[in-house]
Protein backbone atom coordinates (compact mmCIF):
# COMPACT_ATOMS: atom_id res chain seq x y z
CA UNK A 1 -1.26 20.21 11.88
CA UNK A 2 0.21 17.85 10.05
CA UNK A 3 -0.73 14.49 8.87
CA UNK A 4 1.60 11.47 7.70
CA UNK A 5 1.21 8.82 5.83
CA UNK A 6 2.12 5.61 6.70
CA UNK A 7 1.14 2.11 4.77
CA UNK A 8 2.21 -0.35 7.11
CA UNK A 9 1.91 -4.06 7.59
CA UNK A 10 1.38 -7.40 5.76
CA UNK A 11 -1.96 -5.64 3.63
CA UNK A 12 -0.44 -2.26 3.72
CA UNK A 13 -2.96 -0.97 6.00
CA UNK A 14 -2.71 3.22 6.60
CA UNK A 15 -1.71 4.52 9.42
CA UNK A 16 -2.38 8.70 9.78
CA UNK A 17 -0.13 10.05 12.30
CA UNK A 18 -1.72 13.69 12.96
CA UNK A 19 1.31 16.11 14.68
CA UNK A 20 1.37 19.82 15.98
CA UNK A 21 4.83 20.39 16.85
CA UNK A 22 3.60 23.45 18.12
CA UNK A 23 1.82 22.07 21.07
CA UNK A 24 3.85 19.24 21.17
CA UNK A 25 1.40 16.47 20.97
CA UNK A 26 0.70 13.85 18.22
CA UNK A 27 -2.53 11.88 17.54
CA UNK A 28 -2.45 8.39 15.67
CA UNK A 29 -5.43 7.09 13.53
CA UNK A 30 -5.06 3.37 13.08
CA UNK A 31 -2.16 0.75 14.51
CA UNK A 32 -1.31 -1.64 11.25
CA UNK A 33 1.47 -3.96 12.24
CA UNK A 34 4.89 -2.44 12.61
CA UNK A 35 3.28 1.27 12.67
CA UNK A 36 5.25 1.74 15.99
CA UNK A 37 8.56 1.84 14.75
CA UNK A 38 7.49 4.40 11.85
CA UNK A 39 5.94 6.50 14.17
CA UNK A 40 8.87 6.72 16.92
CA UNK A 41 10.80 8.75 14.96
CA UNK A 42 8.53 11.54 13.72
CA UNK A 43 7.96 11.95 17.03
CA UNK A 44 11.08 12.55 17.95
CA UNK A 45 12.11 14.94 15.06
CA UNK A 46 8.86 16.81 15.56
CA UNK A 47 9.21 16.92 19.52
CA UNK A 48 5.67 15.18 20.27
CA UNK A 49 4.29 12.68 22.44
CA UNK A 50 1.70 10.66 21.03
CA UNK A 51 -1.25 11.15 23.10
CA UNK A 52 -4.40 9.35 21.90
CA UNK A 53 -4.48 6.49 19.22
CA UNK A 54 -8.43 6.51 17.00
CA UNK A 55 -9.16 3.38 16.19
CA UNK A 56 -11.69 3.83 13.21
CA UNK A 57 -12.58 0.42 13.90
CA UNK A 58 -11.76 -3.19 15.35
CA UNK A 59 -10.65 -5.37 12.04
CA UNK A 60 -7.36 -6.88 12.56
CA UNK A 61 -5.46 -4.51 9.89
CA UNK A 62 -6.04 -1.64 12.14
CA UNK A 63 -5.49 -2.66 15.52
CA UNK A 64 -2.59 -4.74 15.28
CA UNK A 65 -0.13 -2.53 16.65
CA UNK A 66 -2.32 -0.95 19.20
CA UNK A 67 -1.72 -2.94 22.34
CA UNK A 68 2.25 -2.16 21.43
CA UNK A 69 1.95 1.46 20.70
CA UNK A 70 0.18 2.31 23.89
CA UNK A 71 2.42 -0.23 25.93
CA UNK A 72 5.36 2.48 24.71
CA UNK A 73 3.33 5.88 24.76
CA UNK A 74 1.09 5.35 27.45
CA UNK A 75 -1.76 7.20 25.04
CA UNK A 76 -5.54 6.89 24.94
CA UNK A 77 -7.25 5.04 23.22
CA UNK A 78 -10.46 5.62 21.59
CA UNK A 79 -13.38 3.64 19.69
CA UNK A 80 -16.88 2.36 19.26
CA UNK A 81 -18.02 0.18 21.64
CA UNK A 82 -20.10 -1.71 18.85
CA UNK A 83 -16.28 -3.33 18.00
CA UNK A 84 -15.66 -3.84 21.35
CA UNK A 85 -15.49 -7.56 21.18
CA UNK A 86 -12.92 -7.14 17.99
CA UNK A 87 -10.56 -4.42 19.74
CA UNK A 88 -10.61 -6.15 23.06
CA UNK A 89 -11.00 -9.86 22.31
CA UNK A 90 -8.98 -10.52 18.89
CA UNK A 91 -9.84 -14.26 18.96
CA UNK A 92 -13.11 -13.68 17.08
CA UNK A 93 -11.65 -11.80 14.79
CA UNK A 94 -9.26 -14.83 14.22
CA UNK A 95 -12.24 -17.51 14.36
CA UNK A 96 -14.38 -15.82 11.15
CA UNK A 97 -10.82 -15.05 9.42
CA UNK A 98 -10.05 -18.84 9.92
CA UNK A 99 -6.17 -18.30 10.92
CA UNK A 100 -3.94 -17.56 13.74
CA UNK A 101 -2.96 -14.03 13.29
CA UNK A 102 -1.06 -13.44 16.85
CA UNK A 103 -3.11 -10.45 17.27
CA UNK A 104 -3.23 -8.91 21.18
CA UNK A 105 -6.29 -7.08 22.64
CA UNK A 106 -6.22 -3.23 23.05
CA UNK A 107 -7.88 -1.91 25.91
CA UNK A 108 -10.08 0.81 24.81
CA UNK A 109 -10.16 3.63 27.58
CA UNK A 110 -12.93 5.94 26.07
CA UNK A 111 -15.51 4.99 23.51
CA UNK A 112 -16.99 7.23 20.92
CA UNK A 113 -20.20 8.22 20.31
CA UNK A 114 -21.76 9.76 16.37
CA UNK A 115 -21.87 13.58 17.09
CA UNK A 116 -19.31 13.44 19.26
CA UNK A 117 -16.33 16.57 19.43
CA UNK A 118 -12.66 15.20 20.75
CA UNK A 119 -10.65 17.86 21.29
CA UNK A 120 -7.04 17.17 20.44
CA UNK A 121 -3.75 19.11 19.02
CA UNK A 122 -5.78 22.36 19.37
CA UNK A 123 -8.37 21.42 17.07
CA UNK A 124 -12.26 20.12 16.75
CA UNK A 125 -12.62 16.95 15.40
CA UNK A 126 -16.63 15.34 14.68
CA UNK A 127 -17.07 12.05 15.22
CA UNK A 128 -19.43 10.29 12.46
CA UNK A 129 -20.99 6.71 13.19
CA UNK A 130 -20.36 5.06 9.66
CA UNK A 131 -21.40 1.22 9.89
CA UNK A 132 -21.82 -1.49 7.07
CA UNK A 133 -17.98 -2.21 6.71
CA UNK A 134 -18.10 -3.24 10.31
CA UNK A 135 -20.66 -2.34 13.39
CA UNK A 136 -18.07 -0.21 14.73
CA UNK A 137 -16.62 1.83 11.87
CA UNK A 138 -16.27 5.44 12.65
CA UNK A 139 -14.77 8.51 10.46
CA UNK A 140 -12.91 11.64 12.50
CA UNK A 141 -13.77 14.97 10.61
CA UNK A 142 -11.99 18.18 10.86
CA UNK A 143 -13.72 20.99 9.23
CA UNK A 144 -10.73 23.92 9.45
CA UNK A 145 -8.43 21.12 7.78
CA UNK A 146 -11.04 19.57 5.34
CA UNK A 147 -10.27 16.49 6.32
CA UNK A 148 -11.93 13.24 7.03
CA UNK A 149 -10.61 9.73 8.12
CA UNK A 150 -12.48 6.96 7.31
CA UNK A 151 -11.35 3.85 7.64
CA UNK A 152 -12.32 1.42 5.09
CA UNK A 153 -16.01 2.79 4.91
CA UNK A 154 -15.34 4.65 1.31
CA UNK A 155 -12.03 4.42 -1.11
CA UNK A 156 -11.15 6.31 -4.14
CA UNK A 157 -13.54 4.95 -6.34
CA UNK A 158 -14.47 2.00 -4.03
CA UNK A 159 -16.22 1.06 -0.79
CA UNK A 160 -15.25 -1.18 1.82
CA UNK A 161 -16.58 -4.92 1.64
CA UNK A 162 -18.99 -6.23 3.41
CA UNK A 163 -18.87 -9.70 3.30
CA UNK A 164 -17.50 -9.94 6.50
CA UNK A 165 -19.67 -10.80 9.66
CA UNK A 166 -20.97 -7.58 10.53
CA UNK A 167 -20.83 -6.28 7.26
CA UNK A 168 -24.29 -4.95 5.52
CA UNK A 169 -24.19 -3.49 1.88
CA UNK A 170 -27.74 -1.36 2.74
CA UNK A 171 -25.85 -0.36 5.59
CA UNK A 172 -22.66 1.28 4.48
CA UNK A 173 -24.68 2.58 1.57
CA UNK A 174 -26.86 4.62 3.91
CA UNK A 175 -23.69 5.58 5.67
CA UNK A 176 -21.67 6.80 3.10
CA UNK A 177 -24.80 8.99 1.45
CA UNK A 178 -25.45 10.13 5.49
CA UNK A 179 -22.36 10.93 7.16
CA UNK A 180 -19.65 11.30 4.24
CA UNK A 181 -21.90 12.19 1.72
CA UNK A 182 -23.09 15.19 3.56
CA UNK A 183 -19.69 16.61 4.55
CA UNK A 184 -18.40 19.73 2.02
CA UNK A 185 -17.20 18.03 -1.32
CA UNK A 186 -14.27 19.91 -0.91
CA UNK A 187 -13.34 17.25 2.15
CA UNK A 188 -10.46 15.15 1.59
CA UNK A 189 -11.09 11.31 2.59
CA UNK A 190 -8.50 9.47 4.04
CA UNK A 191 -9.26 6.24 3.86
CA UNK A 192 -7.57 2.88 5.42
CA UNK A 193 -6.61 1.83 2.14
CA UNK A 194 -5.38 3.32 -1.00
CA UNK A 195 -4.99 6.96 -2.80
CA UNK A 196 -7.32 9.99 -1.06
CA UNK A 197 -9.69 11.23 -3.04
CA UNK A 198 -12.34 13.64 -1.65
CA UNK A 199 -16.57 14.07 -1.24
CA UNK A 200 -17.04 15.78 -4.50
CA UNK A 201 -15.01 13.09 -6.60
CA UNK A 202 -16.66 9.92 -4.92
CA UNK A 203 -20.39 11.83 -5.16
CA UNK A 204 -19.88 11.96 -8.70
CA UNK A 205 -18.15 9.02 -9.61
CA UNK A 206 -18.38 6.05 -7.04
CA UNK A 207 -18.91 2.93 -9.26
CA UNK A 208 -20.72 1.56 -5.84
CA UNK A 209 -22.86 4.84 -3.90
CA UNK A 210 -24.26 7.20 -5.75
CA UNK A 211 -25.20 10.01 -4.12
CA UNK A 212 -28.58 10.40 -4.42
CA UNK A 213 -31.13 7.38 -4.88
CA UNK A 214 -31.40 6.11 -8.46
């Protein structure tokens, strides 16, 4: 499997576009604006069709391709219902942000659940409920790959806010020491925005969660 990299649109939002040329099929994390037209062509070099687009969760930054890239692909698209009204209904996420942002609905066709195993390019991947950023913020963990994606729940050295409606700091803390936290420290997080880092750095380190209770 591979996995590119792709900042894209107005906040440089990351895109993960997960490929296995070998079985032909391609999985995208995240839609940032403009992600479409980066993502046509590694298709095409690696001979995949994108099948499912994982929406770790419903802010604008993420989804604003989606409608677009499934429009072109025909893929599935997955999420958690608790951003349902963000993902489907982009008007309230333009009435709290206070601006037009020309943002079009995506129609979610299956939503995930925490616990839950999606089975895609030949691999396992867990899905972790990690809330506080946003209601609906999941991360997608593969174990054989030691990877985890994770939206804006946890940067390098930095968490995502929570200022926004929605948003609880007591929340994502409990999240990140629950569900990232508790994955291997070897794990590398991918995160929405920003350098990787991994479980072990951001356990020791994290100017914001530290990973047990003071």
């Amino acid at each position: 499997m591979k996995i590119h990299v792709l900042p894209s649109g107005p906040i440089q939002t990351i895109g993960y576009l997960l490929t296995e040329p070998a079985l032909g099929a391609a999985v995208l994390v995240d839609a940032p604006g403009g992600i479409m037209a980066k993502i046509r062509p590694l298709l095409e070099k690696e001979n995949c069709r994108l099948t499912e687009l994982w929406l770790t969760h419903g802010h604008w930054d993420h989804m604003q391709d989606g409608a677009a890239v499934k429009r072109e692909t025909g893929c599935l698209v997955r999420a958690h219902r608790a951003d349902q009204p963000l993902i489907e209904t982009p008007e309230i996420m333009e009435g709290f942000m206070g601006q037009r942002l020309g943002l079009e609905g995506v129609k979610v066709d299956a939503w995930v659940e925490a616990g839950e195993r999606i089975e895609a390019l030949g691999r396992a991947f867990e899905v972790r409920h990690v809330p506080g950023h946003c209601p609906g913020n999941v991360l997608f963990y593969q174990a054989e790959a030691k990877v985890a994606l994770v939206g804006d729940a946890l940067f390098n050295s930095g968490v995502g806010r929570w200022d926004l409606p929605g948003g609880s700091f007591e929340i994502l803390e409990q999240s990140i020491r629950g569900q990232i936290y508790t994955l291997p420290d070897e794990t590398v997080v991918l995160p929405g925005h920003g350098e990787r880092t991994t479980v072990g750095a951001e356990k020791e380190t994290n100017p914001y969660v530290a990973a047990v209770v003071p």
